[in-house]
Protein backbone atom coordinates (compact mmCIF):
# COMPACT_ATOMS: atom_id res chain seq x y z
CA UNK A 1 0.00 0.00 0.00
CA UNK A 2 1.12 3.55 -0.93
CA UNK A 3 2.17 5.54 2.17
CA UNK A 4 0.30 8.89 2.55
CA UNK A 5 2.51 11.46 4.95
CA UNK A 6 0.97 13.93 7.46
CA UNK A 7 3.07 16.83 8.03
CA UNK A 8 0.63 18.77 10.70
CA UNK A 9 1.53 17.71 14.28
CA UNK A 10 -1.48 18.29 15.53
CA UNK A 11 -3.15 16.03 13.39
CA UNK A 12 -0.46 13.29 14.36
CA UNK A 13 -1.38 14.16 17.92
CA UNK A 14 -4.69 13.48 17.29
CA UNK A 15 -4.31 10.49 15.71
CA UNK A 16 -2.15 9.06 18.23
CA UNK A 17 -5.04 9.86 21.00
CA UNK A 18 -7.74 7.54 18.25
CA UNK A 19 -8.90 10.45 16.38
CA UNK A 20 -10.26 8.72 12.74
CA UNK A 21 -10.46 11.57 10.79
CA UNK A 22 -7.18 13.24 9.02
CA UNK A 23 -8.09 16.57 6.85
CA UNK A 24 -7.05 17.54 3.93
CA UNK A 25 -4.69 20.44 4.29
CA UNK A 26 -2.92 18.04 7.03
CA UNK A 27 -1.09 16.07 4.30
CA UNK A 28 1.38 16.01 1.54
CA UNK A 29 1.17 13.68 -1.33
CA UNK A 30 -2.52 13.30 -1.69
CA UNK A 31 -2.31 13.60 -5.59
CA UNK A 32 -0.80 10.06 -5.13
CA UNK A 33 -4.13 8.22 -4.13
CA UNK A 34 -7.47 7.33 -6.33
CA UNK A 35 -10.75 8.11 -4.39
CA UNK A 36 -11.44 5.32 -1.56
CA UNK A 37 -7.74 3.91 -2.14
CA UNK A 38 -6.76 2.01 1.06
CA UNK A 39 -3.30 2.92 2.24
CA UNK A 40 -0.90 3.86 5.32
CA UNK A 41 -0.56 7.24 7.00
CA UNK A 42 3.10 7.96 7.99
CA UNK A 43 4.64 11.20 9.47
CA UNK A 44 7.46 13.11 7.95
CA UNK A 45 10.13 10.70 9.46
CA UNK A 46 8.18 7.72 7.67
CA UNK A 47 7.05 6.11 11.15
CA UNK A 48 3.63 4.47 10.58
CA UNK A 49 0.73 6.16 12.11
CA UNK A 50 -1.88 4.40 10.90
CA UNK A 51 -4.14 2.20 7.93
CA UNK A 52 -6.97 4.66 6.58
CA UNK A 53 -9.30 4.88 3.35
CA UNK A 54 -8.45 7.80 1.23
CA UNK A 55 -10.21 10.68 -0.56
CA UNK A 56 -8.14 13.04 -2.18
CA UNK A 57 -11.15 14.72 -3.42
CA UNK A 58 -13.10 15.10 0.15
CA UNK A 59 -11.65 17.49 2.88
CA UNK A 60 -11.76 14.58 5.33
CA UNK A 61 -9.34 12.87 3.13
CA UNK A 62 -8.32 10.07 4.95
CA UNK A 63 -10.17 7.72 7.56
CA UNK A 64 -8.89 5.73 9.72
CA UNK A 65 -9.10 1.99 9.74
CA UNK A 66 -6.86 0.52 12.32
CA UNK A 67 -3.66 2.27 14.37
CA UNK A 68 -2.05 -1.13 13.15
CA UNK A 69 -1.04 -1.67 9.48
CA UNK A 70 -3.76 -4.19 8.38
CA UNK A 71 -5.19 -5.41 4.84
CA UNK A 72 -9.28 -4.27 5.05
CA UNK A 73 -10.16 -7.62 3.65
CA UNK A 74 -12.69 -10.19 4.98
CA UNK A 75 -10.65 -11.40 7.76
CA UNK A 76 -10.12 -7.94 8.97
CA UNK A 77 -13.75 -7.04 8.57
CA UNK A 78 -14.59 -10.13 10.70
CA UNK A 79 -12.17 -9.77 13.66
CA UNK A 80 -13.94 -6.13 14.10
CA UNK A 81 -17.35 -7.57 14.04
CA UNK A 82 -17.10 -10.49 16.16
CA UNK A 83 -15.63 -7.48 18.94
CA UNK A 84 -18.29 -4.79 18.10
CA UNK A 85 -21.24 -7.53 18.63
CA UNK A 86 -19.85 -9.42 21.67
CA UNK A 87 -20.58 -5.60 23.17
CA UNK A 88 -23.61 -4.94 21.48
CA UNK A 89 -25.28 -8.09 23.25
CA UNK A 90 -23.97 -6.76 26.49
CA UNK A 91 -25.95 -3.80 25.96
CA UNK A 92 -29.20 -4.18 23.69
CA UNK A 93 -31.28 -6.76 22.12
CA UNK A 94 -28.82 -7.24 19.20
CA UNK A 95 -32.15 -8.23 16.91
CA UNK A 96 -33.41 -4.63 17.15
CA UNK A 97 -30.16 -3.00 17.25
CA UNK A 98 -27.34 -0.59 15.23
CA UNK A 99 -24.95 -3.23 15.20
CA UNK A 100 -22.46 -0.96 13.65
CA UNK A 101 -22.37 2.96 14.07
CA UNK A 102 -19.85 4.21 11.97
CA UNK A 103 -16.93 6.09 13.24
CA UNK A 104 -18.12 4.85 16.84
CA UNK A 105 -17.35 1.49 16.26
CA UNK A 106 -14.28 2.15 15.09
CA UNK A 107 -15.50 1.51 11.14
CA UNK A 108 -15.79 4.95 9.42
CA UNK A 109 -18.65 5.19 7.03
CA UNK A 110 -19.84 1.91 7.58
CA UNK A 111 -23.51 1.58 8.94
CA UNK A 112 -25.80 -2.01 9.92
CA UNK A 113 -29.04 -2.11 11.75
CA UNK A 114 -30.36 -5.66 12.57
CA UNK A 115 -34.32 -5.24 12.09
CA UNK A 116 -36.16 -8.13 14.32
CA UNK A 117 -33.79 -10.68 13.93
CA UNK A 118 -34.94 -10.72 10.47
CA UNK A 119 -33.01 -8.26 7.95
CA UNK A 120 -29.86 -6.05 7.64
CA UNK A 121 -29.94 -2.56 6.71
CA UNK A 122 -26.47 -1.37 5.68
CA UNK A 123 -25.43 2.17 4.47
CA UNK A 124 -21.82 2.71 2.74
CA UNK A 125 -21.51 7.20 3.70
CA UNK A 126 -17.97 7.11 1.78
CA UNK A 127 -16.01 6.37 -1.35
CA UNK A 128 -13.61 4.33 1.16
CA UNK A 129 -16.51 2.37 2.74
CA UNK A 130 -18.47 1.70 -0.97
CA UNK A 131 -15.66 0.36 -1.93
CA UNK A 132 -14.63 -2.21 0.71
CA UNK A 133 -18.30 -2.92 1.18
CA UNK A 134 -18.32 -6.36 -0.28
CA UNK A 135 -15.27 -8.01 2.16
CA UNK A 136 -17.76 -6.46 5.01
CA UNK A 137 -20.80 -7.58 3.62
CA UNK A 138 -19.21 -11.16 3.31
CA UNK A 139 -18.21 -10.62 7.14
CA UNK A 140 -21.23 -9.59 8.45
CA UNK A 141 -22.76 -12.85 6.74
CA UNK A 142 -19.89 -15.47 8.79
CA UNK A 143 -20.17 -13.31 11.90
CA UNK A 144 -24.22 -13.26 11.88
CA UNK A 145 -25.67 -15.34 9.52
CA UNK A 146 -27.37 -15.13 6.08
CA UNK A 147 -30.07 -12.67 6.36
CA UNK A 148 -31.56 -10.51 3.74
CA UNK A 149 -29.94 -7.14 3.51
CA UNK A 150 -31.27 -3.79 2.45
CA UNK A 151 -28.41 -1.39 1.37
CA UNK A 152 -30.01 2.35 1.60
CA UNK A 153 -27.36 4.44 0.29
CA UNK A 154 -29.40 7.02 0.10
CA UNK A 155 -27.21 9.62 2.81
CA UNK A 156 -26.57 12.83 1.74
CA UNK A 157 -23.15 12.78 2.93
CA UNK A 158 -22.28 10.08 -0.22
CA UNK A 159 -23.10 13.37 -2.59
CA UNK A 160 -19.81 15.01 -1.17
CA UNK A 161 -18.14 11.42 -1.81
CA UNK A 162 -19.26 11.72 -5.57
CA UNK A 163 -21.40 8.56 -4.61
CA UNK A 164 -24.91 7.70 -6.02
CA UNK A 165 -28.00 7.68 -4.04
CA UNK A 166 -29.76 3.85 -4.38
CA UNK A 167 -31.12 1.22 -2.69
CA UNK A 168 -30.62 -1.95 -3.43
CA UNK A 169 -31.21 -5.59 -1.74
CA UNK A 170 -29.53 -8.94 -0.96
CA UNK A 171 -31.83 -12.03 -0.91
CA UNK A 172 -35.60 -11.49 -0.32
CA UNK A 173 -36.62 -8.22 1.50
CA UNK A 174 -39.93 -7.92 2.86
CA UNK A 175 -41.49 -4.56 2.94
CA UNK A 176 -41.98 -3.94 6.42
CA UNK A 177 -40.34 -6.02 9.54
CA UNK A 178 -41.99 -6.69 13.12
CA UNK A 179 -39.84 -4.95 15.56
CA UNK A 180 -39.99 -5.24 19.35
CA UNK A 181 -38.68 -2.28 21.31
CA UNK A 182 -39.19 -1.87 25.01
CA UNK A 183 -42.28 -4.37 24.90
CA UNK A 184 -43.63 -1.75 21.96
CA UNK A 185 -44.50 -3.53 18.70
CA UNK A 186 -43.88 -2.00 15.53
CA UNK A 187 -43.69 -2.14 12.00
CA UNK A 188 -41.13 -0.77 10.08
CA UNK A 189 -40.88 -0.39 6.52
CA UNK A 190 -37.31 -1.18 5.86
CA UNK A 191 -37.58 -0.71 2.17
CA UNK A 192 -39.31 2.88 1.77
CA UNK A 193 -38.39 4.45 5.43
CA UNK A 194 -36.18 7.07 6.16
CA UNK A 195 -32.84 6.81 6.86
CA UNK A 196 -32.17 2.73 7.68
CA UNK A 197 -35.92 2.18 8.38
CA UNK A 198 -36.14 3.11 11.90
CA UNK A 199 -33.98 5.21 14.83
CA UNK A 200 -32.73 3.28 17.35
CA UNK A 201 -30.72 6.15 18.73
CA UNK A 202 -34.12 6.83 20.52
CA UNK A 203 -34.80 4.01 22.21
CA UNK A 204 -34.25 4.51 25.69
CA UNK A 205 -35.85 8.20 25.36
CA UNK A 206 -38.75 6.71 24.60
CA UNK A 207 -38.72 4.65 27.34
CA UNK A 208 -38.37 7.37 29.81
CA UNK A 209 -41.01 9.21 27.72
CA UNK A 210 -43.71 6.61 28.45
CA UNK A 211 -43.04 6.98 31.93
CA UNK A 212 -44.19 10.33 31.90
CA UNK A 213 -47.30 9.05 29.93
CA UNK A 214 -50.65 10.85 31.08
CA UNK A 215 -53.66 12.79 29.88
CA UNK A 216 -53.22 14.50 26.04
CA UNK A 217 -49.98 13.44 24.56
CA UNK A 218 -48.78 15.27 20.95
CA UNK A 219 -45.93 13.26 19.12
CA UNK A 220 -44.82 15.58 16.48
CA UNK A 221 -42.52 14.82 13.84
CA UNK A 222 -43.59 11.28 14.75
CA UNK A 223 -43.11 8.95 12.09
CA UNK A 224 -44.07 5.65 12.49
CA UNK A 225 -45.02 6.39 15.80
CA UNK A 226 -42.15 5.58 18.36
CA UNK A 227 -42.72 7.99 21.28
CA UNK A 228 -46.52 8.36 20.59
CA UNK A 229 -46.72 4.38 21.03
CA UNK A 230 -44.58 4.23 24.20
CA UNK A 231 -47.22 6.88 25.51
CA UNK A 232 -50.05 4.96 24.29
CA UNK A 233 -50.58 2.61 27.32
CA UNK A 234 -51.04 5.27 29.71
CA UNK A 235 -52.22 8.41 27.66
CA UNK A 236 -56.12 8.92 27.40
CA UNK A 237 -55.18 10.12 23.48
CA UNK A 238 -52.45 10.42 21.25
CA UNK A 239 -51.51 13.02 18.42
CA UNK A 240 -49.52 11.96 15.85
CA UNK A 241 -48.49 14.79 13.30
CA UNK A 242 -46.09 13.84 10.04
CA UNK A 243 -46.23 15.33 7.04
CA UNK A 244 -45.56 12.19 5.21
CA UNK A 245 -48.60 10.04 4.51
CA UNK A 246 -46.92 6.83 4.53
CA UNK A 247 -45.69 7.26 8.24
CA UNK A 248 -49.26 8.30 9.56
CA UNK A 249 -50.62 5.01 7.97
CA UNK A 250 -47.94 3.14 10.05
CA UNK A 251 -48.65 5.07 12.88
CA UNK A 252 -52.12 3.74 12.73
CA UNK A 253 -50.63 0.66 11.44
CA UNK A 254 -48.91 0.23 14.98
CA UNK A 255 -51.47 1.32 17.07
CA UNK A 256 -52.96 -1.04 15.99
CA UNK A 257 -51.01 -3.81 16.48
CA UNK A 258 -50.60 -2.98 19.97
CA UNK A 259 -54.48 -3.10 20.54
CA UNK A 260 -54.32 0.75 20.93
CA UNK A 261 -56.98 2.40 20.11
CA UNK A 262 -56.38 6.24 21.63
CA UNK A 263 -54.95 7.75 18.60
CA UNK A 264 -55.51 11.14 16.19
CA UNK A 265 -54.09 11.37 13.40
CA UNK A 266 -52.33 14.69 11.40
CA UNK A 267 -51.07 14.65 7.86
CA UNK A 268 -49.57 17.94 8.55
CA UNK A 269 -46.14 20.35 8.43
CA UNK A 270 -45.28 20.00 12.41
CA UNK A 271 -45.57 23.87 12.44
CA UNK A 272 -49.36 23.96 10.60
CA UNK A 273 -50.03 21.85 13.30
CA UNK A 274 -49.03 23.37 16.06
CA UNK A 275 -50.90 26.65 14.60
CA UNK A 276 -54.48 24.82 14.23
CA UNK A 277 -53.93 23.30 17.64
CA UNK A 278 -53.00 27.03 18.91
CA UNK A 279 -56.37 28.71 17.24
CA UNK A 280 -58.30 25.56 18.44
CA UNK A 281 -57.24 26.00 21.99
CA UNK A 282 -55.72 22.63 21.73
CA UNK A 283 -52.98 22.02 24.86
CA UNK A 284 -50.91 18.48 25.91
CA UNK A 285 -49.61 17.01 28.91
CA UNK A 286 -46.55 15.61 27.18
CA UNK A 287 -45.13 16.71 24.23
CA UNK A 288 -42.43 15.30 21.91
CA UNK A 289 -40.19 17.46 19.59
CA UNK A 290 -38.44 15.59 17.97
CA UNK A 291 -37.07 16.66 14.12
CA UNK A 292 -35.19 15.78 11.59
CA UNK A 293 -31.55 17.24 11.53
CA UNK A 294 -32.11 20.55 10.13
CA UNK A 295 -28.95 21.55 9.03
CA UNK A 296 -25.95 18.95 7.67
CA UNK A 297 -23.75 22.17 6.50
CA UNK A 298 -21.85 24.95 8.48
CA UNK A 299 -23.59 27.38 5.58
CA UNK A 300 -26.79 26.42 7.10
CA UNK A 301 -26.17 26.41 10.12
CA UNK A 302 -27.53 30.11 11.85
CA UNK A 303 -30.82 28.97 9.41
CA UNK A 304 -30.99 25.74 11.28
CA UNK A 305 -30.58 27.47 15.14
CA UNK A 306 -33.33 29.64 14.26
CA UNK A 307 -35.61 27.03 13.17
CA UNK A 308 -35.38 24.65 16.01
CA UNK A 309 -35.95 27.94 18.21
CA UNK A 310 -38.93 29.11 16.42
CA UNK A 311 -40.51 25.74 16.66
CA UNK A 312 -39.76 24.74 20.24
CA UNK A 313 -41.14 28.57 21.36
CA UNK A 314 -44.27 27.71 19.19
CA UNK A 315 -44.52 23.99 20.81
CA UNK A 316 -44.02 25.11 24.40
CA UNK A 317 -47.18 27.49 24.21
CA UNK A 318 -48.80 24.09 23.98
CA UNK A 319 -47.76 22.79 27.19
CA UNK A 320 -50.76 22.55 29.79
CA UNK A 321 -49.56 23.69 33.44
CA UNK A 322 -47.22 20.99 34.77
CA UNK A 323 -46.98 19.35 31.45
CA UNK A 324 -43.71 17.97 29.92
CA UNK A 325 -42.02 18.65 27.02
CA UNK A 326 -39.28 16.08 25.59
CA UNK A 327 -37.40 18.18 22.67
CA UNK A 328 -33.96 17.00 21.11
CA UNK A 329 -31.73 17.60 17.78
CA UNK A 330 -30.39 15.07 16.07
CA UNK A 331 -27.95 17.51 14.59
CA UNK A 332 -24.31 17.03 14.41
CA UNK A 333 -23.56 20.16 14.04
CA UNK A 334 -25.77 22.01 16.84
CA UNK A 335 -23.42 20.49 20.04
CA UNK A 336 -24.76 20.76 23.48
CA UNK A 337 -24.12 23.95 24.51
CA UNK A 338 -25.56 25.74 20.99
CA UNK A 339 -28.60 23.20 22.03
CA UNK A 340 -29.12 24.56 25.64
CA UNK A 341 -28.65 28.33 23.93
CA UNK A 342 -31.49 27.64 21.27
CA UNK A 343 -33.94 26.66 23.84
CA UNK A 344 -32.80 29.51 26.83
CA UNK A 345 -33.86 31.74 24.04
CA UNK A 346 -37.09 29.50 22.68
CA UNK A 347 -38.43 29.67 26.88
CA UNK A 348 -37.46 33.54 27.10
CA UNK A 349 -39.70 34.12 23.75
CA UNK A 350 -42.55 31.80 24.30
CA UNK A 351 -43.57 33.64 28.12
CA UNK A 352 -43.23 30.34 29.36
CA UNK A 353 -42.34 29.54 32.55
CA UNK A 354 -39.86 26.06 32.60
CA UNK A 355 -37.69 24.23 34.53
CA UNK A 356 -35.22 21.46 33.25
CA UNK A 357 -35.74 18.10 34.61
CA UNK A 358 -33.57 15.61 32.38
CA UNK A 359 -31.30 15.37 29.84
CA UNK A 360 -31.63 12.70 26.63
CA UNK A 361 -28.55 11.26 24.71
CA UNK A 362 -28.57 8.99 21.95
CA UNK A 363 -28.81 5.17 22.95
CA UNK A 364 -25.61 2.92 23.83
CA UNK A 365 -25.98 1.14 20.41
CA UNK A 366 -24.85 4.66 18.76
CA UNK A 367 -21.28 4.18 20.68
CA UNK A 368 -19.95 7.74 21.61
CA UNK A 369 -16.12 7.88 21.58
CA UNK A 370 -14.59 10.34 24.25
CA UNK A 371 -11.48 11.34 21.73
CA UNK A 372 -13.55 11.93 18.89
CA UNK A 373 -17.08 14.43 19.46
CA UNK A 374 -18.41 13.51 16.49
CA UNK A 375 -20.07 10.59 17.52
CA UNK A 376 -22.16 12.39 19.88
CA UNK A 377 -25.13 14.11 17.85
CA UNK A 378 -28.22 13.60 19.51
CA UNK A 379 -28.80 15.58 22.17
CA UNK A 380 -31.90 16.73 24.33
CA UNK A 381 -33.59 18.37 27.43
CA UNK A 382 -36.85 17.43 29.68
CA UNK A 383 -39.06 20.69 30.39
CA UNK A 384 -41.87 20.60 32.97
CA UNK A 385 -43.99 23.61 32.85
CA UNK A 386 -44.35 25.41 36.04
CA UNK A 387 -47.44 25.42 37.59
């Protein structure tokens, strides 16, 4: 393998500490490599650093694979994966899991989501990971089994990898998959969902969410239903608002199969919504905000602050006295603090009086990697109104 040199000590430093990401303006000879070329990183002296994927075409231009000089072939692929899942079963139902989570596994760009035990979702977010997909693919299937797998390359981060967007399948897909999550049945249409098919990364949020469960409970930006349905049990009704027909019907589709039968349903723009159930006089016991990432680009990014604090100020006037709010950003680029700013100033604007009584993080599946604060996106508060 071709040796690519990094001449910024910093970066070294970094890598040295597990950092998986080397930039572009960090290294020398980056004419040298095709796009997703595997090769080793070595500093000036021509000590090894590290095996990574390269891009000379991407500003993260190289990812890291292993601090040891390794061959990414199906061997390698399977060593990693028989480590990442011995975890995984320490800490989740593997069946209805992220099995692997990218650059918090220690895999950048790689992505798998085991779907009841049943079927494989797999995304490949880089040139690097597209192109060793089949030695992983052919890992997954000693280290697991032979499942049908769904491979939704449909990220938006494989556009700045000059990647297409597709989906394509392995073996006989089904259109939807039974799911069990926290003694919640659902549905999930693996094939035509967003993202994977489903978000784990909320799992044990919803969980706490149902324990706050009572009187009029608003899901917006619900989907298929996850924190709605974890409310169901307790909550005299539930409102489910998406603007995408297809996840209302499976909304009702798994209220349903959970014998639920306390549901209203909105085919509506989360902020239509919340301005019909304003001018109605509509308010909610328990309220969950919980959007898509509004912003994937620094250019975007004073657009996408003011959005989330427009629409939390707007879904806090719906809060009845003593109600809870749970509200969250999936994000990457809004980090904590930005997060805790956005909704100081969404409280100050809406005239209503809160008081924080949790935080939410994204669920152990979705490993977060001290070194590198990239693998901690989702981030959230609990609000009780004051009486």
């Amino acid at each position: 393998m071709k040796e690519l040199i990094v001449k910024d000590k910093r970066a070294k430093r970094r890598i040295s500490y597990g950092y998986l990401w080397v930039y572009s303006n960090e290294v020398r000879n980056l004419k040298d490599f095709e796009e997703g070329e595997t090769g080793i990183l070595v500093d000036e002296k021509g000590d090894f650093l590290a095996t990574a994927y390269i891009n000379p075409h991407s500003l993260i231009c190289a990812r890291i694979l292993s601090r040891k000089k390794v061959n990414p072939n199906i061997q390698f692929f399977e060593n990693k994966l028989k480590k990442i899942v011995e975890y995984k079963k320490s800490i989740v139902d593997l069946n209805n899991s992220r099995i692997v989570f990218a650059e918090g596994d220690e895999l950048p760009g790689f992505i798998l989501d085991f779907y009841g035990g049943r079927v494989l979702s797999a995304q490949f977010n880089t040139m690097g990971a597209e192109k060793l997909s089949e030695p992983f693919l052919k890992a997954v299937e000693i280290v697991l089994g032979k499942f049908p797998v769904v491979i939704k390359n449909q990220s938006v981060f494989r556009g700045k990898e000059n990647l297409e967007i597709e989906v394509k399948t392995k073996g006989e897909v089904p259109e939807e998959v039974e799911i069990e999550e926290n003694g919640i049945k659902m549905l999930v249409p693996v094939l035509k969902g967003q993202k994977t098919g489903y978000y784990f990364d909320q799992r044990d949020n919803k969980k706490r969410f149902s324990e706050f469960a009572n009187g009029e409970v608003l899901d917006l930006f619900s989907y298929i239903g996850g924190f709605g349905l974890h409310a169901a049990k307790s909550a005299e009704k539930v409102t489910f608002v998406d603007s995408s027909e297809n996840a209302i019907e499976y909304c009702k589709k798994n209220m349903e199969l959970n014998n639920f039968s306390n549901g209203e349903y909105y085919k509506l723009d989360a902020f239509k919504a919340i301005k019909i159930f304003k001018e109605n006089g509509r308010n909610f016991d328990l309220i969950s905000v919980d959007p898509p990432a509004f912003t994937k680009s620094r250019k975007t990014l004073d657009r996408a602050i003011k959005g989330y604090e427009n629409l939390n100020r707007e879904a806090f006037s719906l809060l009845k006295k003593g109600g809870i709010v749970f509200t969250m950003s999936c994000s990457r680029l809004v980090d904590i603090n930005t997060f805790d700013r956005i909704i100081e100033k969404a409280v100050i604007s809406s005239g209503v009086k809160l008081r924080v009584i949790g935080r939410l993080y994204q669920a152990k599946d979705h490993t977060v990697l001290p070194y590198m604060k990239e693998t901690e996106y989702l981030k959230g508060l609990v609000l009780m109104r004051i009486k």
